[in-house]
Every structure is written in structure tokens, then in C-alpha cells.
N, C-alpha and C. Protein backbone atom coordinates (compact mmCIF):
# COMPACT_ATOMS: atom_id res chain seq x y z
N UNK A 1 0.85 -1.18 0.00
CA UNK A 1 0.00 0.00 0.00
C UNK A 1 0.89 1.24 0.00
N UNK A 2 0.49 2.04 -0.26
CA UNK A 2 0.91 3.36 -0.74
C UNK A 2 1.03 3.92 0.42
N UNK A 3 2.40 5.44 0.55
CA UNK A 3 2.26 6.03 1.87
C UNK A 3 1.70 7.18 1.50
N UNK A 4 0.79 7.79 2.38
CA UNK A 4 0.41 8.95 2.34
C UNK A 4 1.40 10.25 3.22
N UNK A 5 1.75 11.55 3.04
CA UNK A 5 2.67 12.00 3.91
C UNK A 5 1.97 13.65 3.79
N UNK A 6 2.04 14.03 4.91
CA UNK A 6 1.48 15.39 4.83
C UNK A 6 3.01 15.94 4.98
N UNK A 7 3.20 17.48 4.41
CA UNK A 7 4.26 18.03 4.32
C UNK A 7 3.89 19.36 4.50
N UNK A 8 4.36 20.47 5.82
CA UNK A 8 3.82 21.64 6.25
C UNK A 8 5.08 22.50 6.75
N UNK A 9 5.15 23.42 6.78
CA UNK A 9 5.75 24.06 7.68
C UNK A 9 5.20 25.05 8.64
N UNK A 10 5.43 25.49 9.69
CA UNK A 10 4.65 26.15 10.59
C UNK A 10 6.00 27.33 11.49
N UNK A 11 5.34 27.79 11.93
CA UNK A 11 6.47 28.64 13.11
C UNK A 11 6.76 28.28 14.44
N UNK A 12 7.23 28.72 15.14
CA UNK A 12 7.49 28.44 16.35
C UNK A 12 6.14 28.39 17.63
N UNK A 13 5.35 29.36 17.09
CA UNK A 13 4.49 29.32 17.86
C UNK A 13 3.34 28.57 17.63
N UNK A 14 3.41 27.94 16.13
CA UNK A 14 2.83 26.48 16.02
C UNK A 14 1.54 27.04 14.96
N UNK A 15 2.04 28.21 14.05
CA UNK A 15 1.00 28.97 12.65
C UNK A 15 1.64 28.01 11.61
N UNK A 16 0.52 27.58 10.79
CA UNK A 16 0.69 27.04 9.53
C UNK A 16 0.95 28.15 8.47
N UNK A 17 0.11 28.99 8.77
CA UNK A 17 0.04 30.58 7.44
C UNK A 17 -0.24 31.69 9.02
N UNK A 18 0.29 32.90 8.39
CA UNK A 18 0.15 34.12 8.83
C UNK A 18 -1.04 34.47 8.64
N UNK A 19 -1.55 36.04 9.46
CA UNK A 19 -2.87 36.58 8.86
C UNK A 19 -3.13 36.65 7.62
N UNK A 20 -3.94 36.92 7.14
CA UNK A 20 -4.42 36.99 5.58
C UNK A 20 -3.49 35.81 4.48
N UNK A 21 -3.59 34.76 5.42
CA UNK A 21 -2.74 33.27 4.36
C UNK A 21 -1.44 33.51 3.61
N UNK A 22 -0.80 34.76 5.10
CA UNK A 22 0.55 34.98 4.92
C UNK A 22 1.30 33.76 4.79
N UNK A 23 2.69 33.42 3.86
CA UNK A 23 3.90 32.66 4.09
C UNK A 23 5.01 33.30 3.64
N UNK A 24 4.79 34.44 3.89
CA UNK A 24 6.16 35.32 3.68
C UNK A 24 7.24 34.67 4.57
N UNK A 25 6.86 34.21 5.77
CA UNK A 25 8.23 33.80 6.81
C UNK A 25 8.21 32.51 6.31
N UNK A 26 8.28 31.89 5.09
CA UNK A 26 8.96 30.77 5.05
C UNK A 26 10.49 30.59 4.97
N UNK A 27 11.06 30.02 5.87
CA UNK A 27 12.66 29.96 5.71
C UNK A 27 13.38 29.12 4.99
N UNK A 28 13.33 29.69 2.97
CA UNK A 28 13.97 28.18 2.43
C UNK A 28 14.98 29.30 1.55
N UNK A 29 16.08 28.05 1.37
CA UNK A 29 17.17 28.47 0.76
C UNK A 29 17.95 27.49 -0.07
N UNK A 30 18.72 27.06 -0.43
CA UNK A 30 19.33 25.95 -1.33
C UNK A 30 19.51 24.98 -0.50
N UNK A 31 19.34 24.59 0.80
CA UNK A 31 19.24 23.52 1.01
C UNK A 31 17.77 22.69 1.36
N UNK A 32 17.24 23.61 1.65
CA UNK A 32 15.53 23.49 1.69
C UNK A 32 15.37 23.07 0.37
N UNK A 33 15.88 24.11 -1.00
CA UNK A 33 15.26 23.70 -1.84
C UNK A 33 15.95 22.29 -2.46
N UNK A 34 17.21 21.68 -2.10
CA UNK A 34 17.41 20.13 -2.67
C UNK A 34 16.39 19.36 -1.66
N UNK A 35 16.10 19.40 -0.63
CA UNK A 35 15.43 18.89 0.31
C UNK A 35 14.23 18.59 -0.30
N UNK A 36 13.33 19.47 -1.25
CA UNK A 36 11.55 19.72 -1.86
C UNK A 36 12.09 18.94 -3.06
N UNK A 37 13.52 18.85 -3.61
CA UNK A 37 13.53 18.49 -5.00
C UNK A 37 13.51 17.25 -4.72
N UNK A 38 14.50 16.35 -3.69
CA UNK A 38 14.08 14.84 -3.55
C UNK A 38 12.98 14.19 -2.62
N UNK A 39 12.34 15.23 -1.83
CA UNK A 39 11.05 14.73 -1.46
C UNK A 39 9.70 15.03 -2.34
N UNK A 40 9.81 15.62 -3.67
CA UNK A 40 9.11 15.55 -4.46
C UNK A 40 9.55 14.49 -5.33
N UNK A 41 10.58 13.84 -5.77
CA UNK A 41 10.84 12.81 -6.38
C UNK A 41 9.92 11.44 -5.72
N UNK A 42 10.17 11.52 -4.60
CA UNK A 42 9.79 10.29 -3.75
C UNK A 42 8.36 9.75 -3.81
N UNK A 43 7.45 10.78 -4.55
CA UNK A 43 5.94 11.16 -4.57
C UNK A 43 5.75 10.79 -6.57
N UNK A 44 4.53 10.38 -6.31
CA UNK A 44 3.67 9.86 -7.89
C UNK A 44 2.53 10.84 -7.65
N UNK A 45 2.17 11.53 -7.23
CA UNK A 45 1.04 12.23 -6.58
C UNK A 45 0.73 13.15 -5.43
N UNK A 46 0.01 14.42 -6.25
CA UNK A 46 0.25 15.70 -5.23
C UNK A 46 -1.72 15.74 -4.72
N UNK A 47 -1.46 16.15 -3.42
CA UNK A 47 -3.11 16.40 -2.88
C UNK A 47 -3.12 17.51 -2.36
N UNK A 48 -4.27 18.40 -2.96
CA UNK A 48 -4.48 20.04 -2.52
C UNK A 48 -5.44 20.22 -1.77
N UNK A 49 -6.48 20.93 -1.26
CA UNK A 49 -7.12 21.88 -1.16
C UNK A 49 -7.26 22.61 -2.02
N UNK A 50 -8.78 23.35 -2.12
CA UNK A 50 -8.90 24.84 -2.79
C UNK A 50 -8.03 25.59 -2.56
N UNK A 51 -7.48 26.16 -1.42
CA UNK A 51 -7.40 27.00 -1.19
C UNK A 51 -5.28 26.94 -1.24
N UNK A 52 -4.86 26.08 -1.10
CA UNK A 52 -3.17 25.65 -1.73
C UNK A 52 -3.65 25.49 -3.28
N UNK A 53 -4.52 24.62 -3.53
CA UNK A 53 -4.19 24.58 -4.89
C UNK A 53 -3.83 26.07 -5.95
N UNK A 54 -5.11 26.35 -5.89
CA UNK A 54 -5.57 28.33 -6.17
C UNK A 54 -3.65 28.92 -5.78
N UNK A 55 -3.62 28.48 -4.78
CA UNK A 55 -1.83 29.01 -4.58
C UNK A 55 -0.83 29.06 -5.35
N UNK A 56 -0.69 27.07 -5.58
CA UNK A 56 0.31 26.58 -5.98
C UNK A 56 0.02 26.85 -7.94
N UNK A 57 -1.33 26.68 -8.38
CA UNK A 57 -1.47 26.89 -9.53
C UNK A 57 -0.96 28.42 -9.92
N UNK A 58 -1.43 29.11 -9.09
CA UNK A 58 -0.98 30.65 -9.80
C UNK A 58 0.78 31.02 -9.62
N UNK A 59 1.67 29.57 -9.41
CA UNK A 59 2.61 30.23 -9.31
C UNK A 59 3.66 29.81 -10.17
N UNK A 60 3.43 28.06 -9.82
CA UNK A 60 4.27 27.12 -10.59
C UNK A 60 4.17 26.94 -12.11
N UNK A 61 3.55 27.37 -12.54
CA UNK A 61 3.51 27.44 -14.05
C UNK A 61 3.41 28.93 -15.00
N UNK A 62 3.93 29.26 -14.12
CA UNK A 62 4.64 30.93 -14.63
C UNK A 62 5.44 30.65 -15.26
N UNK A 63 6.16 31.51 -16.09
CA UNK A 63 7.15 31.36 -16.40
C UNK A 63 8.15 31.88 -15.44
N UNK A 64 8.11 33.01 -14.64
CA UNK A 64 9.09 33.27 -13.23
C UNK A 64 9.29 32.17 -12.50
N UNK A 65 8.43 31.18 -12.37
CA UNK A 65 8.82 30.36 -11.67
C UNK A 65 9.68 29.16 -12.24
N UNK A 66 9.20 28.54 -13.48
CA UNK A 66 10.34 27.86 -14.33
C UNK A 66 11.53 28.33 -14.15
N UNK A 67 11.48 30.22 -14.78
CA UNK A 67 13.06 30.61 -14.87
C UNK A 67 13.93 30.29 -13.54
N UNK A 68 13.22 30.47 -12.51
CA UNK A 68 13.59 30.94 -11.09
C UNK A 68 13.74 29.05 -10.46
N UNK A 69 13.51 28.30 -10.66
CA UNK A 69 13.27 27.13 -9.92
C UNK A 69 12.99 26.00 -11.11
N UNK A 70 13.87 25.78 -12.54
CA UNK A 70 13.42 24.80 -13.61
C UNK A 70 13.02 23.57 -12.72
N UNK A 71 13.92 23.09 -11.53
CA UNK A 71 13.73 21.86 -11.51
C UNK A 71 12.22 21.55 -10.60
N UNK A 72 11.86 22.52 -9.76
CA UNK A 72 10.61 22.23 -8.77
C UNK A 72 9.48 22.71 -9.48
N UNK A 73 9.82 23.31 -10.73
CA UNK A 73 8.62 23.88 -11.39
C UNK A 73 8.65 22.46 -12.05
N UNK A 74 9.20 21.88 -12.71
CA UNK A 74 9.06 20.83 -13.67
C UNK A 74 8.45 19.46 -13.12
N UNK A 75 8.79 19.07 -12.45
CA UNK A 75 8.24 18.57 -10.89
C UNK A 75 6.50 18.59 -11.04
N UNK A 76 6.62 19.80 -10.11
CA UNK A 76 5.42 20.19 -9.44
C UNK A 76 4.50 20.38 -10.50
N UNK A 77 4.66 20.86 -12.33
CA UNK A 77 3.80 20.80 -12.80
C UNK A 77 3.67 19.50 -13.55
N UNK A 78 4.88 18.75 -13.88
CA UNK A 78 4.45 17.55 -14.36
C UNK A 78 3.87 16.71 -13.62
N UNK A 79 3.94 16.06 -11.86
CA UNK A 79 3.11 15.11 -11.36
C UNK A 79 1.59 15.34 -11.42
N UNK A 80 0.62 14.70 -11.49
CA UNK A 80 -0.58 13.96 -11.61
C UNK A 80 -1.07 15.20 -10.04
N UNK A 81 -2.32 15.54 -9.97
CA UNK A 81 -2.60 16.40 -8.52
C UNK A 81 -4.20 16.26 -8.68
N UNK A 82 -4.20 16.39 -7.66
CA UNK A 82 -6.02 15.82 -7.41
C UNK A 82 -6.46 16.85 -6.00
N UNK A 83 -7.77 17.85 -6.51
CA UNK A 83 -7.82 18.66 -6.12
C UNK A 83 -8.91 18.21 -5.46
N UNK A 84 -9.11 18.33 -4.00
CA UNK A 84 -10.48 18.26 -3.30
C UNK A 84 -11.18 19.70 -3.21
N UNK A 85 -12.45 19.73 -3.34
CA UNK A 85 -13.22 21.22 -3.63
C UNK A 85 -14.41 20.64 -3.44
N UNK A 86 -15.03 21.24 -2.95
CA UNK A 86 -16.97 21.43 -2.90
C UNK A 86 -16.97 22.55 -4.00
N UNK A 87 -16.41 24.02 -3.88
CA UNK A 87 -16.51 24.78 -4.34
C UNK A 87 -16.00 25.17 -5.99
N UNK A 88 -14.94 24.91 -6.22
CA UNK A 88 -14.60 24.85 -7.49
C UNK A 88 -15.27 24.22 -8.55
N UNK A 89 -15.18 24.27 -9.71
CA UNK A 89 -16.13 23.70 -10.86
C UNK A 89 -15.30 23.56 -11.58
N UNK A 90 -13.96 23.74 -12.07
CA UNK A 90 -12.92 22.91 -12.86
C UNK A 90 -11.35 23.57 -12.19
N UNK A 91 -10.38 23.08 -12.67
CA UNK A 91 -9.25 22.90 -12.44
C UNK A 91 -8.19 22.95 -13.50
N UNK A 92 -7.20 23.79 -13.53
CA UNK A 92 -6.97 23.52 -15.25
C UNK A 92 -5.47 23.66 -15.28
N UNK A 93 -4.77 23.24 -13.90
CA UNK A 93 -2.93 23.23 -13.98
C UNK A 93 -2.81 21.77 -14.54
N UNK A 94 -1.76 22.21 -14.86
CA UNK A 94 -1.70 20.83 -15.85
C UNK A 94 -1.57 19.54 -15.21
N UNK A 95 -2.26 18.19 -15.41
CA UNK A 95 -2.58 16.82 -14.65
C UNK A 95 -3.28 17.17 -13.45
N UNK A 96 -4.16 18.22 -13.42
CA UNK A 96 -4.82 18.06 -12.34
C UNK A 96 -6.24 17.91 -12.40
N UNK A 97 -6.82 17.21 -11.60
CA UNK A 97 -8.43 16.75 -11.42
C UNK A 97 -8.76 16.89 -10.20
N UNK A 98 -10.29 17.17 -10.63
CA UNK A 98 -10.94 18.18 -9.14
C UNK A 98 -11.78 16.81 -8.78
N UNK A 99 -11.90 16.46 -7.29
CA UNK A 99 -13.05 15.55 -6.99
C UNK A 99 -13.58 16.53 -5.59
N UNK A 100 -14.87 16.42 -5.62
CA UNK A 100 -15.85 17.22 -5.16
C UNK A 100 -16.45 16.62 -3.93
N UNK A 101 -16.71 15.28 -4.03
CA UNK A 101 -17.60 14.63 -3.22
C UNK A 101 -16.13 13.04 -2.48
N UNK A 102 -16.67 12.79 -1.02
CA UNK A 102 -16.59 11.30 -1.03
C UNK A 102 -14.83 11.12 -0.75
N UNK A 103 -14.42 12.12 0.11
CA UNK A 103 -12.95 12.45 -0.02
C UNK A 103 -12.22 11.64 0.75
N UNK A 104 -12.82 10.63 1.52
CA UNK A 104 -11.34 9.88 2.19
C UNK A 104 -11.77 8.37 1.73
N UNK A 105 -12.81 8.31 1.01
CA UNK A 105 -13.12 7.38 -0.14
C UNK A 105 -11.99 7.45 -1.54
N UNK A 106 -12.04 8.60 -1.27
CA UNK A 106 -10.97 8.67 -2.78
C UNK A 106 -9.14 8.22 -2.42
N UNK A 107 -9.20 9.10 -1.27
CA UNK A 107 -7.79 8.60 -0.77
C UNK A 107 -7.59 7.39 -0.49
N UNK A 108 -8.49 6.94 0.53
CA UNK A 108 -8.51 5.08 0.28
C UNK A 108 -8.10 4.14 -0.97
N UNK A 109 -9.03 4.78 -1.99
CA UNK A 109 -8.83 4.25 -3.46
C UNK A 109 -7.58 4.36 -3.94
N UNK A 110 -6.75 5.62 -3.44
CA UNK A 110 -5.69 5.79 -3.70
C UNK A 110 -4.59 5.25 -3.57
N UNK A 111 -4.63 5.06 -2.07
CA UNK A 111 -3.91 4.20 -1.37
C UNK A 111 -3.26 3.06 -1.62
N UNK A 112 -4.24 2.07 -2.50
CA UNK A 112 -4.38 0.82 -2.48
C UNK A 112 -4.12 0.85 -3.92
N UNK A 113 -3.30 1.82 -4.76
CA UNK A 113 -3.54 1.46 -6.19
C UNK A 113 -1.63 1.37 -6.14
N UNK A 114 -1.30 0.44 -7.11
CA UNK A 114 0.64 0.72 -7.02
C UNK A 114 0.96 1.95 -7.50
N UNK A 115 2.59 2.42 -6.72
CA UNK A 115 3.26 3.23 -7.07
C UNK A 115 3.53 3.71 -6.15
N UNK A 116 4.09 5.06 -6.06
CA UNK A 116 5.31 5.98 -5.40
C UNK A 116 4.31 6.85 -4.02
N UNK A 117 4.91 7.10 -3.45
CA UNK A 117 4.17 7.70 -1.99
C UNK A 117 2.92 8.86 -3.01
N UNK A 118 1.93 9.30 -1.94
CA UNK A 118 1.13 10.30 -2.11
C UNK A 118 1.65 11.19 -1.13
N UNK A 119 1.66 12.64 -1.39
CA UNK A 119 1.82 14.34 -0.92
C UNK A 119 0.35 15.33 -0.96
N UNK A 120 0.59 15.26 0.56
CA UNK A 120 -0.21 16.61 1.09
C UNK A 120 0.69 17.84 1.31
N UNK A 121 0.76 18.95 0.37
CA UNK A 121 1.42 20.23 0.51
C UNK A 121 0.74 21.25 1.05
N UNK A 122 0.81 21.61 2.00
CA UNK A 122 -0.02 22.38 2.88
C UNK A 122 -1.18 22.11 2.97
N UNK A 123 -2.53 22.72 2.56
CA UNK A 123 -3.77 22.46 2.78
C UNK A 123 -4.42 21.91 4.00
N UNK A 124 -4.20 22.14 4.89
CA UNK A 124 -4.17 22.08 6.35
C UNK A 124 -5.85 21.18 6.69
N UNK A 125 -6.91 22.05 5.61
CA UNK A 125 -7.92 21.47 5.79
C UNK A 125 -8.38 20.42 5.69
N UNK A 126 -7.75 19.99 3.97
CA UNK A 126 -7.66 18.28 3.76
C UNK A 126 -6.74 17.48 4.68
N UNK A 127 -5.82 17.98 5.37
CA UNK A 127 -5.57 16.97 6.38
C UNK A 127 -5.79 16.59 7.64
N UNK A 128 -6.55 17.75 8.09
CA UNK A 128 -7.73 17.38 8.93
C UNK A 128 -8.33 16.38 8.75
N UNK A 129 -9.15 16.77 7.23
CA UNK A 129 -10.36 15.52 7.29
C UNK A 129 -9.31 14.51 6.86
N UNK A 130 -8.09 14.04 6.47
CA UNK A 130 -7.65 12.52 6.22
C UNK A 130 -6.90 12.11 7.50
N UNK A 131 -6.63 13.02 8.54
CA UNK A 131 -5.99 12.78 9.93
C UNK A 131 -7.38 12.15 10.81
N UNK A 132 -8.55 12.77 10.31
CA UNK A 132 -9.81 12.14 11.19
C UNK A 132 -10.57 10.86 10.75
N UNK A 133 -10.02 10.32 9.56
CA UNK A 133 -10.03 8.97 8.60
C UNK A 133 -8.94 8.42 8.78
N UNK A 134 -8.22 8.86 9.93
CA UNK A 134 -6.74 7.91 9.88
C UNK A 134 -5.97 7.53 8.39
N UNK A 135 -6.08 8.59 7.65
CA UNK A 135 -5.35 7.89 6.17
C UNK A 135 -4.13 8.66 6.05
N UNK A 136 -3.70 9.41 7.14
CA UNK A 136 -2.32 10.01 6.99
C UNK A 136 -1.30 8.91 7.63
N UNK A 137 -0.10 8.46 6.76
CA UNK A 137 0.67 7.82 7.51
C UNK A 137 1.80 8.51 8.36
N UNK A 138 1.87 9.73 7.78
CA UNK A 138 3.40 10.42 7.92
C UNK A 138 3.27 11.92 8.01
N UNK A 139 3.78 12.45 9.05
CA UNK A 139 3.85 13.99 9.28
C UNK A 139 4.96 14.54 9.01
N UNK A 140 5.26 15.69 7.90
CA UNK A 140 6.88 16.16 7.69
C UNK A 140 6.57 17.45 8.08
N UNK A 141 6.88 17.90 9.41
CA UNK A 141 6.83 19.43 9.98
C UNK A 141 7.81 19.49 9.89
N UNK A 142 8.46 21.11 8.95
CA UNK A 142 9.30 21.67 9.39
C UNK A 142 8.75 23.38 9.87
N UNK A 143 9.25 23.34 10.87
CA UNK A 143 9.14 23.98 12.46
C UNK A 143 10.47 25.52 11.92
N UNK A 144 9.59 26.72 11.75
CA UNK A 144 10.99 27.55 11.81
C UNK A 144 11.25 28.54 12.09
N UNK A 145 12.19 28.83 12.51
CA UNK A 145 13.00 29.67 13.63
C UNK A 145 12.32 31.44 13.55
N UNK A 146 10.80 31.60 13.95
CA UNK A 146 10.09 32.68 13.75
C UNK A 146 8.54 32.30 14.78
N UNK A 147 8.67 33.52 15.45
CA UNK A 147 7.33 33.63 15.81
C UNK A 147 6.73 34.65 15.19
N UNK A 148 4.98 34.51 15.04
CA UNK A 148 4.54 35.34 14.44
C UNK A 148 3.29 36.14 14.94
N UNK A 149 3.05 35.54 16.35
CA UNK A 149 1.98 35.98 17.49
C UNK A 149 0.79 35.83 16.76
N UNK A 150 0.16 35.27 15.82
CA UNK A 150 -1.31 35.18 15.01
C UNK A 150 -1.19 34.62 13.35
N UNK A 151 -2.57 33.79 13.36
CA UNK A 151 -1.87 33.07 12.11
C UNK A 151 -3.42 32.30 12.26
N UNK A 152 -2.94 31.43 11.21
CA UNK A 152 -3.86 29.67 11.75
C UNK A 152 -3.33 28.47 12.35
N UNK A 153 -3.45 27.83 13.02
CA UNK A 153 -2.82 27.04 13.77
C UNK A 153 -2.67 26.00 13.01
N UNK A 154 -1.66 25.21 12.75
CA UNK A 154 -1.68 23.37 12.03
C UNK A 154 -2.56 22.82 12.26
N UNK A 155 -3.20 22.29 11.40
CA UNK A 155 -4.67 21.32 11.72
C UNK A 155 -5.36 21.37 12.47
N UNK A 156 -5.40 23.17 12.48
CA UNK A 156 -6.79 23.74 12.72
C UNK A 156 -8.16 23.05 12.90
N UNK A 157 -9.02 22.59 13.75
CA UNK A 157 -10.21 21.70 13.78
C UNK A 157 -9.99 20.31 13.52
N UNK A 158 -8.91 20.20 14.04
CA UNK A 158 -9.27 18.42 14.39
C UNK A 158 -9.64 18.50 15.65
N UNK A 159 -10.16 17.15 15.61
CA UNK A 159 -11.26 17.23 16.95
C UNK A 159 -10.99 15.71 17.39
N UNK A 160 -10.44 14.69 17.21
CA UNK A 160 -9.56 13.56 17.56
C UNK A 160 -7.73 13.86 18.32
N UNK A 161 -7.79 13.27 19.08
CA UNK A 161 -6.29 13.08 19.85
C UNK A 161 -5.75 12.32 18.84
N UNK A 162 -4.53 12.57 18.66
CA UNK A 162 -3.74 11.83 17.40
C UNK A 162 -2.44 12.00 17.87
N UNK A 163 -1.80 10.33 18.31
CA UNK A 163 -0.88 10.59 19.27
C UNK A 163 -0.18 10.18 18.44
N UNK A 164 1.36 10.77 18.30
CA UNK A 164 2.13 10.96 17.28
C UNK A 164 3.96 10.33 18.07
N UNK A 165 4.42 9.32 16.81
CA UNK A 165 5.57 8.76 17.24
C UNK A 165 6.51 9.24 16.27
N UNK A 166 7.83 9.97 17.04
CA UNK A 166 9.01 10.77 16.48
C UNK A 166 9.73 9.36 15.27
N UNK A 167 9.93 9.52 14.03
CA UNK A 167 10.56 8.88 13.37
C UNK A 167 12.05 9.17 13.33
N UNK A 168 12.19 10.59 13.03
CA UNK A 168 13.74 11.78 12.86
C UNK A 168 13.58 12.80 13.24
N UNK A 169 14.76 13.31 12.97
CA UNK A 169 14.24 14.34 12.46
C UNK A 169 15.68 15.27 11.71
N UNK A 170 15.45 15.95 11.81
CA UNK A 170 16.93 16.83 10.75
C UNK A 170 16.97 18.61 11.16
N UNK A 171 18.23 18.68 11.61
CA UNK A 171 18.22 20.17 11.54
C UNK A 171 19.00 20.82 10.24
N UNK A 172 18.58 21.75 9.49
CA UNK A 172 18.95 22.71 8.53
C UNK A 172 19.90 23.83 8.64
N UNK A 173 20.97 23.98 8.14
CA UNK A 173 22.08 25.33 8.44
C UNK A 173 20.70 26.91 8.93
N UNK A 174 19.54 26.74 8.36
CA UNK A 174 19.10 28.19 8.31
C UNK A 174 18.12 28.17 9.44
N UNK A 175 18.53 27.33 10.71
CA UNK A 175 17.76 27.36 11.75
C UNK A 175 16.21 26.18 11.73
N UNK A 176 16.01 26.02 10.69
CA UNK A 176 14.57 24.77 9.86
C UNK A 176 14.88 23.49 11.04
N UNK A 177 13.47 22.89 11.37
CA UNK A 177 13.87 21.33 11.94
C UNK A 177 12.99 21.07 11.71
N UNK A 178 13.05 20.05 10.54
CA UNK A 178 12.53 19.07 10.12
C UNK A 178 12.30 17.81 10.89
N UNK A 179 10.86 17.60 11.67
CA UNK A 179 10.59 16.51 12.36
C UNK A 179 9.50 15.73 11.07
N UNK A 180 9.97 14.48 11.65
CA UNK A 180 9.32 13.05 10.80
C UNK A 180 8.44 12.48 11.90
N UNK A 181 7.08 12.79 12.08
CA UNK A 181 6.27 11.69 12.90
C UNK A 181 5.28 10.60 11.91
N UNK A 182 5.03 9.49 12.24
CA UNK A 182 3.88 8.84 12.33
C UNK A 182 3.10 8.19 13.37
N UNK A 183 1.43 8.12 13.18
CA UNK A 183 0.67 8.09 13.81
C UNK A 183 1.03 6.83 14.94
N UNK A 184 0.75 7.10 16.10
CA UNK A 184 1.30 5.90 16.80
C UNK A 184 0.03 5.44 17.13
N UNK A 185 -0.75 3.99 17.32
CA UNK A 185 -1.58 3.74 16.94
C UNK A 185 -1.71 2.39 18.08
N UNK A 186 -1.11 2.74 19.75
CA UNK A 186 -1.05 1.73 20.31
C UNK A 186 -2.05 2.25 21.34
């Protein structure tokens, strides 16, 4: 079976995004970015939200962003991405498909089909609802060196205890710590 892995970063004081779905304080630099280039390798499949997707679409297929980043643009727009939405009515970055209804039905389906891990890139909301379906196997917080006194909190509205076992973790020259949990389930 397939792994599922949510992948977030947050601040110190434990904000996923700033006010107004700030991520100006994200702290990445050339080693962050080989870090996204082989943990996007590791993945056959990207999972959004409306509200990351709407993000990640208006950025990665710029041409600023090709020029600026060939290899994570090439990446990020060539894998396969599957957009969860009530709200949206089509989707149009390239390999991506919107499903609307029936969402940890779909990930299930997913799960169980061969190939390379599945990626949750931010979207905090869809991993709520797949953290409250138990279909997350793997948490990649990186945690960084900024407080921001107001924000949204990481998985905002979960409403289950989800007791979590340290796998790694990794510290980064630019202050970044990358912790690896999965769900501990005893």
C-alpha cells in the first residue's frame, strides 16, 4: 500500500500561514530547496485543497517560476494532482483533477492502487479531514525559527487526539527542523 505524507511548515508558535494566508516567513534556501527536489521525487502524486491549490497553480507554471526554480517547477507541474473542492467547478494546472464529493473514499482508493508515496502540501484542511479517517501515515513538519503571534494554527479543527511517534528528524544550516512523525496507533 501506498504512503500517504502530509508536508507543512509552521512557526514556532505552532502557525501554519500568517494573517491573511501569509507565508512570507517561510525559511527556504538551497538547502531546503534540494530537500523539496528529492522529497518531491519520492511522490507519484500531489493532494491540494482549494485554497493551496488556487496558490500553488498561480505560481508554478509561470514562467518566473520555471526561470527561477526549472527543476521544482518541472516537478510540481508535471506530477498527476487531485484537487479536493466542494466549491470549485474545474481545475486547469496541468494533470490536475478536481473531486468534489466522497474524499477519504478517494484517498482510500488511492492508497491501495501501485506506485510511489502520495503528498499533502499544505492544505491544512484536507488533512484534517484525512488525519480524522486515519489515512495520513506520515507527518513532515518543518518547524521555523520565527514567531509570528497570530496566524492559523496546524490542523486547525481536528477534533480527535492523534498521538504521534518521532521517526527523525533533521536540523537545517538556516535554523529549519525538520521533524518526521507517524501516527502511533497503540
Amino acid at each position: 500500500m501506498r504512503k500517504l505524507f502530509v508536508f507543512d511548515m509552521v512557526t514556532l508558535d505552532g502557525y501554519f500561514e500568517g494573517p491573511n494566508q501569509d507565508i512570507s516567513w517561510h525559511n527556504v534556501d538551497e538547502e531546503f530547496n534540494e530537500f523539496a527536489i528529492n522529497q518531491l521525487k519520492e511522490v507519484d502524486t500531489l493532494l491540494f485543497g482549494r485554497v493551496t491549490y488556487k496558490l500553488m497553480a498561480s505560481y508554478w507554471p509561470t514562467d518566473s517560476a520555471i526561470q527561477d526554480d526549472p527543476v521544482v517547477a518541472g516537478l510540481m507541474n508535471g506530477l498527476p494532482k487531485i484537487v479536493f473542492s466542494k466549491t470549485l467547478d474545474f481545475v486547469e494546472w496541468n494533470n490536475a483533477t478536481l473531486v468534489k464529493d466522497n474524499v477519504a473514499e478517494e484517498v482510500s482508493r488511492l492508497k491501495q492502487k501501485p506506485g510511489k508515496d502520495i503528498a499533502i502540501f499544505g492544505s491544512s484542511d484536507l488533512a484534517v479531514t484525512l488525519a480524522e479517517h486515519n489515512l495520513i501515515d506520515e507527518y513532515r513538519i518543518i518547524v521555523n525559527p520565527v514567531f509570528l503571534g497570530d496566524g492559523k494554527p496546524l490542523l486547525q479543527g481536528i477534533k480527535n487526539k492523534v498521538n504521534l511517534k518521532l521517526l527523525k528528524a533533521r536540523t537545517f544550516k538556516s535554523g529549519n527542523v525538520l521533524l518526521y512523525y507517524m501516527p502511533d496507533k497503540k
